[in-house]
Protein backbone atom coordinates (compact mmCIF):
# COMPACT_ATOMS: atom_id res chain seq x y z
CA UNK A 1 -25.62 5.89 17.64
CA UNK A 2 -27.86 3.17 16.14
CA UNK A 3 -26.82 0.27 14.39
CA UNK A 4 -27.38 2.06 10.46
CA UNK A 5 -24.96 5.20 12.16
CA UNK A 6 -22.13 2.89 13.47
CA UNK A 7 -18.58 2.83 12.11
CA UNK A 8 -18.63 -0.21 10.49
CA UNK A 9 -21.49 0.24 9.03
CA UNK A 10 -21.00 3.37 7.43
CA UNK A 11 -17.76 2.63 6.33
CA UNK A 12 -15.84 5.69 8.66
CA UNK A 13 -12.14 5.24 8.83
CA UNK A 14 -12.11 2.12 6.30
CA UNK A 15 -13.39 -0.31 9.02
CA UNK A 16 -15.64 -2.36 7.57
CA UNK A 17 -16.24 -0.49 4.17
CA UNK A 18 -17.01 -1.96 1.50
CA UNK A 19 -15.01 -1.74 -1.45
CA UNK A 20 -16.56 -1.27 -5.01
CA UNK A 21 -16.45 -4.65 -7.19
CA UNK A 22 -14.51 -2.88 -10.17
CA UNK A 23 -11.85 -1.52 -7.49
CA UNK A 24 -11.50 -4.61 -6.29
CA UNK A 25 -10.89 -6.74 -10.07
CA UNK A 26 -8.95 -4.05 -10.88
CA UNK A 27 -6.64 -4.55 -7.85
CA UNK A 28 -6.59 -8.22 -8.74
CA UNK A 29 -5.58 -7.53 -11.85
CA UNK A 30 -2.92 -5.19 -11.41
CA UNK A 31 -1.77 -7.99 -8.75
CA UNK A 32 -2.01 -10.83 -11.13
CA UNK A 33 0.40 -9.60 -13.63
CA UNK A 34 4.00 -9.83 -13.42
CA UNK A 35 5.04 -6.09 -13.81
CA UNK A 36 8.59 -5.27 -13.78
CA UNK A 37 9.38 -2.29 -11.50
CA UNK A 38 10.75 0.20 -12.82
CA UNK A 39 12.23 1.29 -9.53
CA UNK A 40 14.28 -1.37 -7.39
CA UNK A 41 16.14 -1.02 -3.92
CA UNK A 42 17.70 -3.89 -1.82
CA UNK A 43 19.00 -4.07 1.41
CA UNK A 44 19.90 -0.38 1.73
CA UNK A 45 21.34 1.23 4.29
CA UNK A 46 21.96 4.77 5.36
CA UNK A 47 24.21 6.02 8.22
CA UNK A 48 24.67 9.76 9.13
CA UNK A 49 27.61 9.55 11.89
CA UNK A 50 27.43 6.76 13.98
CA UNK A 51 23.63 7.09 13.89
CA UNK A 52 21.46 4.93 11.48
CA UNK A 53 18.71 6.72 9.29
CA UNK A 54 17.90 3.57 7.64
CA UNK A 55 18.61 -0.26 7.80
CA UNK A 56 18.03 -2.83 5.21
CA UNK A 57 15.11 -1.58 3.03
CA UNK A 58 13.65 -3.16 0.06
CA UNK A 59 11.65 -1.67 -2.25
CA UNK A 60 10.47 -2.05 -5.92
CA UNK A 61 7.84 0.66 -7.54
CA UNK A 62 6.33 0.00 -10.45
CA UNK A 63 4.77 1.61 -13.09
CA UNK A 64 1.61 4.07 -12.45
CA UNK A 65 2.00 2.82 -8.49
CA UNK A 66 1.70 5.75 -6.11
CA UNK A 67 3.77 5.69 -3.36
CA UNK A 68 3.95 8.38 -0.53
């Protein structure tokens, strides 16, 4: 592999891609504003039996945010 084919160079798997400039401010953006979500867990908790699905999560989605 030379050093143009490697990995990080190329970007494979995210390691060392880079990440377009607009992408970026538009992540900053997004980040900067105070958005409230318009979905909101805390601290929940799901049991089935005696056997625990899911402890203490804390979430918040907000608007146009893809979540999977």
């Amino acid at each position: 592999m030379s050093k143009s084919d490697s990995p990080q160079e190329s970007g494979a798997l995210g390691v060392g891609a880079d990440v377009p400039t607009s992408l970026a401010e538009e992540q900053q953006t997004k980040s900067d504003s105070v958005d409230l979500p318009i979905f909101a867990v805390r601290d929940l908790s799901v049991k089935y039996g005696e056997f625990r699905a899911v402890r203490d999560v804390t979430l918040d989605i907000s608007e146009h945010e893809i979540t999977a």
